[in-house]
Protein backbone atom coordinates (compact mmCIF):
# COMPACT_ATOMS: atom_id res chain seq x y z
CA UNK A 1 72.85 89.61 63.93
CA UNK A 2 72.81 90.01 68.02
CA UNK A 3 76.23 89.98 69.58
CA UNK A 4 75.48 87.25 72.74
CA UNK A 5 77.28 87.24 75.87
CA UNK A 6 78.69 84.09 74.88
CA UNK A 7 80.57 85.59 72.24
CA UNK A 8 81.49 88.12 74.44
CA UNK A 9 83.32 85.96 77.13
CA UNK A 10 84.68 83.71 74.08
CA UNK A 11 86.89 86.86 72.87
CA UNK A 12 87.84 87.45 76.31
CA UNK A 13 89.29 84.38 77.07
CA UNK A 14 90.80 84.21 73.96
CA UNK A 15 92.02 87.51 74.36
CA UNK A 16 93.50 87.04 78.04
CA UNK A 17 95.31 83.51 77.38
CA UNK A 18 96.20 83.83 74.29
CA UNK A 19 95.05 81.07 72.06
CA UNK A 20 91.56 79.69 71.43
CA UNK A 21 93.24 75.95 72.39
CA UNK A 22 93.83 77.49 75.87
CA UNK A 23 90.50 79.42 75.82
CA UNK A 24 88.34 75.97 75.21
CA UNK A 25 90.04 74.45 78.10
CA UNK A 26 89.08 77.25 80.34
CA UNK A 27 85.60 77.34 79.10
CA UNK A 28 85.09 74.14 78.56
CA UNK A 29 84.24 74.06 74.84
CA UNK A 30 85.21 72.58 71.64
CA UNK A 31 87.79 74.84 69.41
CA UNK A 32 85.78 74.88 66.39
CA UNK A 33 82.50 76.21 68.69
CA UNK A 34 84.73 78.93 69.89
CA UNK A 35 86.23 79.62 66.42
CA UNK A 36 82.78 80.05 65.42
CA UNK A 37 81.43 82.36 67.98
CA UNK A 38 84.72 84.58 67.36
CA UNK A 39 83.69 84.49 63.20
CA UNK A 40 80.51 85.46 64.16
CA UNK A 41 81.60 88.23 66.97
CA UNK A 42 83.32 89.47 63.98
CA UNK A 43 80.98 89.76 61.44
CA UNK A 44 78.04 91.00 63.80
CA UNK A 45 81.15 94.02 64.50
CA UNK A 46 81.90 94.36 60.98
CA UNK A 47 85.74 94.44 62.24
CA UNK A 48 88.84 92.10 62.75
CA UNK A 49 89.69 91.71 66.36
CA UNK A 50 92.52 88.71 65.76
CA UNK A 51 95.28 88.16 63.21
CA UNK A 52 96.41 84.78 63.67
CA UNK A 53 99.96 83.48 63.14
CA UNK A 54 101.45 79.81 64.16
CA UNK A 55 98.21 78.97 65.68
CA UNK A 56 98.33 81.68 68.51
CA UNK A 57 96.45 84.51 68.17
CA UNK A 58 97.04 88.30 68.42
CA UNK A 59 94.34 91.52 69.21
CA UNK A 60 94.21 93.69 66.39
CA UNK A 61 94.16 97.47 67.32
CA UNK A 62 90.37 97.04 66.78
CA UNK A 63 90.76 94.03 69.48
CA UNK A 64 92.72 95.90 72.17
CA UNK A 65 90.17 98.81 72.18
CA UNK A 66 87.00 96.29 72.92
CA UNK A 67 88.83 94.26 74.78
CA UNK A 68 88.86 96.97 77.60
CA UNK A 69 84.84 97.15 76.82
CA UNK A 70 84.29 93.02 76.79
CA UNK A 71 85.57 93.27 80.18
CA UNK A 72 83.16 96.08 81.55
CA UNK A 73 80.40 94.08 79.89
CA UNK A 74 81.40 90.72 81.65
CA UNK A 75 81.74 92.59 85.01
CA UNK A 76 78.50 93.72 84.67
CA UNK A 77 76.72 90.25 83.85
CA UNK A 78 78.34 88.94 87.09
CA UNK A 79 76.71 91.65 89.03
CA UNK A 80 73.78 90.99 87.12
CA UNK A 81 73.30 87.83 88.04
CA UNK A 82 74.12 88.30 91.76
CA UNK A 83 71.17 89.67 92.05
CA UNK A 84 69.06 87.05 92.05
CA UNK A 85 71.30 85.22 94.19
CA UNK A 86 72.16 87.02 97.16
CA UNK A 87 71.83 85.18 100.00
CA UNK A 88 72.09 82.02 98.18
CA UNK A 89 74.18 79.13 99.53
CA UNK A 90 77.60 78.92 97.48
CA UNK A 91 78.21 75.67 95.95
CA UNK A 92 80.78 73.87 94.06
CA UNK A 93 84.65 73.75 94.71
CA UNK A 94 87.12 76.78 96.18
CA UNK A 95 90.00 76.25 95.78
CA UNK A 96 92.31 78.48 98.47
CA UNK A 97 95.68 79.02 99.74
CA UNK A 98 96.57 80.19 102.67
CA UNK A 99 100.16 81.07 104.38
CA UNK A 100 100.99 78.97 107.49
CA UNK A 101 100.68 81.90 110.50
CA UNK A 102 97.06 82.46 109.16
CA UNK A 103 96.35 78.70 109.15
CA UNK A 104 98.03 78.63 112.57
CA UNK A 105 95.55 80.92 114.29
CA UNK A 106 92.37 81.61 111.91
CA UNK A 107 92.01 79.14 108.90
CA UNK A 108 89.85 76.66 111.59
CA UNK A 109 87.53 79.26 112.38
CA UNK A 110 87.36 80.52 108.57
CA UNK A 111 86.57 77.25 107.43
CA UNK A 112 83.97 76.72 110.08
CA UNK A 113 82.29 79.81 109.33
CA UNK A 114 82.14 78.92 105.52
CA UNK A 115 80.69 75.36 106.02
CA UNK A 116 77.94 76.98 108.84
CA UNK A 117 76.63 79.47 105.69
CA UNK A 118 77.92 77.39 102.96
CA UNK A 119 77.66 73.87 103.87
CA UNK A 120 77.85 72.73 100.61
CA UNK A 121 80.91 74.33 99.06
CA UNK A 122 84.35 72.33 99.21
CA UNK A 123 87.59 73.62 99.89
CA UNK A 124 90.54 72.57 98.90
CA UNK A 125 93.46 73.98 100.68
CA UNK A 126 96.87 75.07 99.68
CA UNK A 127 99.18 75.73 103.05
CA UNK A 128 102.27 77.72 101.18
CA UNK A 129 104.71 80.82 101.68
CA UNK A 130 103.24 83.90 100.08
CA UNK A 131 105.54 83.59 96.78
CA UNK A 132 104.52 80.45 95.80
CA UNK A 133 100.76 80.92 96.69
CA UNK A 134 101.36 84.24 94.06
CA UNK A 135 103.13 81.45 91.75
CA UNK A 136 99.74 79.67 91.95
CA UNK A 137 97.63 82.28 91.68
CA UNK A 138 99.16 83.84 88.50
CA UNK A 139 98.93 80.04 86.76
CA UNK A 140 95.64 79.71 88.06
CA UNK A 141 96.18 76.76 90.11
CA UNK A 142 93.94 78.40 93.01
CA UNK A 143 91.53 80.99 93.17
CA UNK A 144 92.54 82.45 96.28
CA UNK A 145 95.37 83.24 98.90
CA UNK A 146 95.81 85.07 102.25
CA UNK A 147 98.74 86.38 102.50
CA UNK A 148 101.58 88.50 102.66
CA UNK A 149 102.49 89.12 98.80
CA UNK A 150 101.47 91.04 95.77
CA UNK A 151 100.22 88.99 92.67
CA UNK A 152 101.73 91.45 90.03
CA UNK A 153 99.67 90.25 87.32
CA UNK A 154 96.97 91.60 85.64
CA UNK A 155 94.52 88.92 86.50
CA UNK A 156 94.79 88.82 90.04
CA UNK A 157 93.39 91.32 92.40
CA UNK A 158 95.21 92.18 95.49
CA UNK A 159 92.63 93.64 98.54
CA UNK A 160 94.68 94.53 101.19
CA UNK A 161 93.32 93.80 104.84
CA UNK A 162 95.87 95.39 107.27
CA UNK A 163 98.96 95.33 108.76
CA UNK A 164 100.80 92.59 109.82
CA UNK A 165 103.98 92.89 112.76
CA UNK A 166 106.95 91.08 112.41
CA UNK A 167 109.33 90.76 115.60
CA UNK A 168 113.03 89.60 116.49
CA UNK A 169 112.30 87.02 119.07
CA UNK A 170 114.14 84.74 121.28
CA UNK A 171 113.79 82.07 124.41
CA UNK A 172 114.23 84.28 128.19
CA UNK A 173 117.00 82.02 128.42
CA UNK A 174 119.27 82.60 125.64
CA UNK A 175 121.97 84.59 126.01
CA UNK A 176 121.97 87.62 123.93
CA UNK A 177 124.00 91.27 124.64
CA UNK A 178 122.09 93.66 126.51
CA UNK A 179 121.17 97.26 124.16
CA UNK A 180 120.03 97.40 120.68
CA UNK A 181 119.85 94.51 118.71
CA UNK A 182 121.79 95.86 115.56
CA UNK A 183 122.76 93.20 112.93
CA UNK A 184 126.55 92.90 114.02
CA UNK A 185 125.12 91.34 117.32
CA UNK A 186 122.70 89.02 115.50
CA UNK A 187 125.28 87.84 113.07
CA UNK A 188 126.76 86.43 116.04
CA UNK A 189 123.96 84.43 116.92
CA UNK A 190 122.35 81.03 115.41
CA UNK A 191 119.28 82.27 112.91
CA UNK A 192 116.44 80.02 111.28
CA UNK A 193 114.34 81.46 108.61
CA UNK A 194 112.31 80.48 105.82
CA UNK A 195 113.76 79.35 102.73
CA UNK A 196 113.67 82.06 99.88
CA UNK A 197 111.47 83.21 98.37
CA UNK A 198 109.33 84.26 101.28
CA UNK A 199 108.37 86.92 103.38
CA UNK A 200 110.11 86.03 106.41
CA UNK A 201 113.75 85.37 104.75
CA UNK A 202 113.22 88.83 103.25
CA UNK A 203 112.97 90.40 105.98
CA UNK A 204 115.87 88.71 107.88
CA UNK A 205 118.37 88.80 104.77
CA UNK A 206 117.58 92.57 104.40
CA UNK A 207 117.62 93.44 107.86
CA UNK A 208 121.26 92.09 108.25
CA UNK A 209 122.58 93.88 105.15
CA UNK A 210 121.50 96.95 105.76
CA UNK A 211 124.43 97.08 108.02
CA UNK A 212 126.54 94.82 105.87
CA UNK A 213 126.48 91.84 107.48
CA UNK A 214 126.65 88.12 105.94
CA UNK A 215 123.30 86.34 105.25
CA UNK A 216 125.34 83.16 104.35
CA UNK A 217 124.99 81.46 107.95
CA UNK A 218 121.48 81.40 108.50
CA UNK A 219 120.05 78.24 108.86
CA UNK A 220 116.85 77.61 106.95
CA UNK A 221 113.20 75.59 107.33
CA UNK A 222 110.35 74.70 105.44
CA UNK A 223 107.89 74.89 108.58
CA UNK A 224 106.90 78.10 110.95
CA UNK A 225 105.53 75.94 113.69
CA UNK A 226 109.00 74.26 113.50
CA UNK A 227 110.92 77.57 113.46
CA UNK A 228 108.88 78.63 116.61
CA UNK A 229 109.76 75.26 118.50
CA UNK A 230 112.99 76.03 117.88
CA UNK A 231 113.26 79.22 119.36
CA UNK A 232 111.01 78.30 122.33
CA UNK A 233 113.60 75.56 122.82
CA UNK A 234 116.93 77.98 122.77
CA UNK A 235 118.33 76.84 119.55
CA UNK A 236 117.99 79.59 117.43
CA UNK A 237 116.65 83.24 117.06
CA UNK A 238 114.17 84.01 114.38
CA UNK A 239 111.88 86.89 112.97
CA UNK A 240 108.47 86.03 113.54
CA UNK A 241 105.14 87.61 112.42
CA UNK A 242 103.51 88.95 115.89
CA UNK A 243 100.23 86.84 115.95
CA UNK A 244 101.81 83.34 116.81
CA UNK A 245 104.33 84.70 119.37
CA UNK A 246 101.69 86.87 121.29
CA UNK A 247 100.67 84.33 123.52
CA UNK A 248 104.04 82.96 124.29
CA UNK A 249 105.18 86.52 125.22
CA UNK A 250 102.60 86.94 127.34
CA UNK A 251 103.77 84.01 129.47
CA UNK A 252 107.25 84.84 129.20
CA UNK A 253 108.12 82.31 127.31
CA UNK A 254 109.35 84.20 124.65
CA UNK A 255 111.27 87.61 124.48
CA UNK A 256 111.38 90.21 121.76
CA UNK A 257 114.45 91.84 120.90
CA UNK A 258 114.86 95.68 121.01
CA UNK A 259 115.97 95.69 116.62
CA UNK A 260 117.57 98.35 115.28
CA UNK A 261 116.45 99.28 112.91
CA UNK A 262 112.92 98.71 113.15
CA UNK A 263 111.43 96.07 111.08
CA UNK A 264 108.43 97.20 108.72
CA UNK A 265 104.85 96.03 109.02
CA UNK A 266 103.64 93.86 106.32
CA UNK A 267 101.16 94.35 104.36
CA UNK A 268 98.54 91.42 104.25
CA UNK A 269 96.10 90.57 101.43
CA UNK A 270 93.65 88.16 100.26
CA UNK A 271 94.36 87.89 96.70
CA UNK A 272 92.26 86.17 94.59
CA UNK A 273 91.44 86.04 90.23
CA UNK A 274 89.95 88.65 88.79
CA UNK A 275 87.64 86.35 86.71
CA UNK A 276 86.86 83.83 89.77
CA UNK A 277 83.06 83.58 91.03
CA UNK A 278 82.47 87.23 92.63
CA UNK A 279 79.69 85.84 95.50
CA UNK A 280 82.03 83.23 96.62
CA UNK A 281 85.25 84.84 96.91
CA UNK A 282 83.93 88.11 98.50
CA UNK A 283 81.88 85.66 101.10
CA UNK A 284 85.52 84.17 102.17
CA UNK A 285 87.22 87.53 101.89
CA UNK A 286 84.72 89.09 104.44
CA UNK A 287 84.73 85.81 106.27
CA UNK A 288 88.72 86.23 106.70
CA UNK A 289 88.80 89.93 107.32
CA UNK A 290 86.00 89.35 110.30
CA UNK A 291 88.12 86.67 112.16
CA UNK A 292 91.67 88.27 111.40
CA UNK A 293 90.22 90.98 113.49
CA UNK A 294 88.77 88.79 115.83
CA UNK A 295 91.89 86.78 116.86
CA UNK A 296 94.38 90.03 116.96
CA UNK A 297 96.23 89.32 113.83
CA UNK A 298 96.61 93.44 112.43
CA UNK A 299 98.50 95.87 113.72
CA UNK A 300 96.67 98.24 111.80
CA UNK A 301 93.43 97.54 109.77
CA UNK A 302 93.09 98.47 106.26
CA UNK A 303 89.93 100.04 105.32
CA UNK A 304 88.10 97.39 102.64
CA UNK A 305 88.67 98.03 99.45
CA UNK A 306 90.30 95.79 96.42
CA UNK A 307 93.24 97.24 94.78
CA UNK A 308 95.30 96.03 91.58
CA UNK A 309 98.37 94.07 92.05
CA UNK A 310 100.31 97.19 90.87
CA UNK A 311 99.17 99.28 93.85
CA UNK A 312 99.35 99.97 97.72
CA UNK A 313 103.40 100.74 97.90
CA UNK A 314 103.72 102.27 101.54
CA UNK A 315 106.92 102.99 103.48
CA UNK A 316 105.89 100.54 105.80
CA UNK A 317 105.82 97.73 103.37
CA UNK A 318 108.63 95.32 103.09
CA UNK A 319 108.32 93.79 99.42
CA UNK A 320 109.16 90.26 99.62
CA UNK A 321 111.66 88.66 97.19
């Protein structure tokens, strides 16, 4: 007997989420069709790849070692077939996430790119902090996010695309002590940051206590265009990524504070499943790298290549919690 693809990507997905109740939902099959491939995966290998207890399932040693090679072969087939579609419109749905500063200054002009070479592929957008676009991502409620996190699971893949600078930032008419702007001074001051978990609150609740000072008294919101209205209007100081303040520098508007220390750049990445359709996530990753650039948002670019969620620790990074 032929071992078939379909058997293949049936032990997979059995494999990966852990019962073959979960696996027909993914696939979109019947239980006993996939209990049947599996019986015959297993004969046609003369070996037991599951022991099955309490209606889960478990790899067998003989399981774990193909698993690794199931995977190689289902990479392949995806390449495979992209050969005979290259250049092909993408159809169907996407479904992608996006944090608010990129949807502030580049998710227009990703989206209009997409529906100019893929007219008819829907998107349906998830505007989020980083953490809970990860959240998403690792229970597969999207396929993709741009953003600031790492997905730390195994089925996610995490390509970083540069740099991303964060800056202490205030209205030209606040009052703030002239020299460094050490944490003791901005204690002193009203601060609005993101709720936690998020990139921003990490980097304000860590840059205070590195010199000991209480991250009780910050006041908190939901929305970055919000957070920048409020410091354009005087009411509060705030760490903001450099791409939405740029402009408001520029017209003096808007002051950045000399912090010390230094805040790290953040890495940025468009994450995305490691099992989602390869043509139409790489089209939107090169889509969002291409306009990032255009409209200023790196400090430094990353050179393009995917890396595992596990990966790409730097000094400069600032993990978010």
């Amino acid at each position: 007997m032929r071992i078939t693809l379909r058997q293949i990507e049936t032990f997979y997905w059995i494999a990966k989420l852990g019962s073959i109740h979960a696996a027909a939902n993914h696939l979109n099959f019947s239980q006993p069709a996939l209990s049947s491939r599996v019986k015959e995966l297993e004969g046609a290998m003369d070996m037991v790849l599951f022991s099955r207890e309490n209606q889960r399932v478990h790899l067998t040693p003989a399981g774990r070692n193909a698993l690794a090679y199931a995977e190689r072969v289902l990479n392949a087939a995806q390449d495979f077939e992209r050969l005979g579609g290259a250049g092909t419109p993408l159809e169907g749905v996407l479904r992608l996430g996006s944090d608010e500063s990129t949807a502030m200054l580049a998710l227009t002009e990703v989206l209009s790119q997409l529906k100019l070479r893929h007219p008819k592929l829907i998107v349906e957008l998830s505007i989020d902090v980083g953490a809970v676009l990860t959240d998403k991502l690792r229970k597969r409620d999207i396929d993709m996010a741009l953003h600031t996190n790492l997905g730390a699971a195994s089925h996610v893949v995490d390509e970083l695309l540069g740099w991303v600078k964060f800056q202490w930032v205030a209205s030209r008419d606040m009052a703030i002590p002239d020299g460094d702007f050490v944490p003791s001074v901005a204690s002193a001051l009203p601060i609005v940051t993101h709720l936690p978990p998020s990139t921003l609150n990490s980097f304000v609740r860590k840059w205070l206590q590195s010199d000991g000072q209480d991250f009780d008294g910050v006041n908190s919101c939901n929305s970055l265009q919000l957070m920048l209205q409020l410091v354009r209007a005087g009411h509060a100081i705030a760490v903001l990524p450099m791409p939405i303040i740029r402009e408001h520098l520029a017209s003096g508007e808007l002051r950045t504070l000399p912090a010390c220390p230094q805040l790290p750049l953040a890495p940025y990445y468009a994450s995305y499943l490691r099992d989602a359709r390869r043509p139409s996530i790489e089209a939107v990753v090169e889509i969002a790298r291409v306009v990032l650039k255009k409209v200023q948002f790196f400090t430094r670019v990353a050179e393009s290549q995917p890396a595992t969620s596990a990966g790409l620790a730097t000094d400069e990074a600032l993990e978010p919690s």
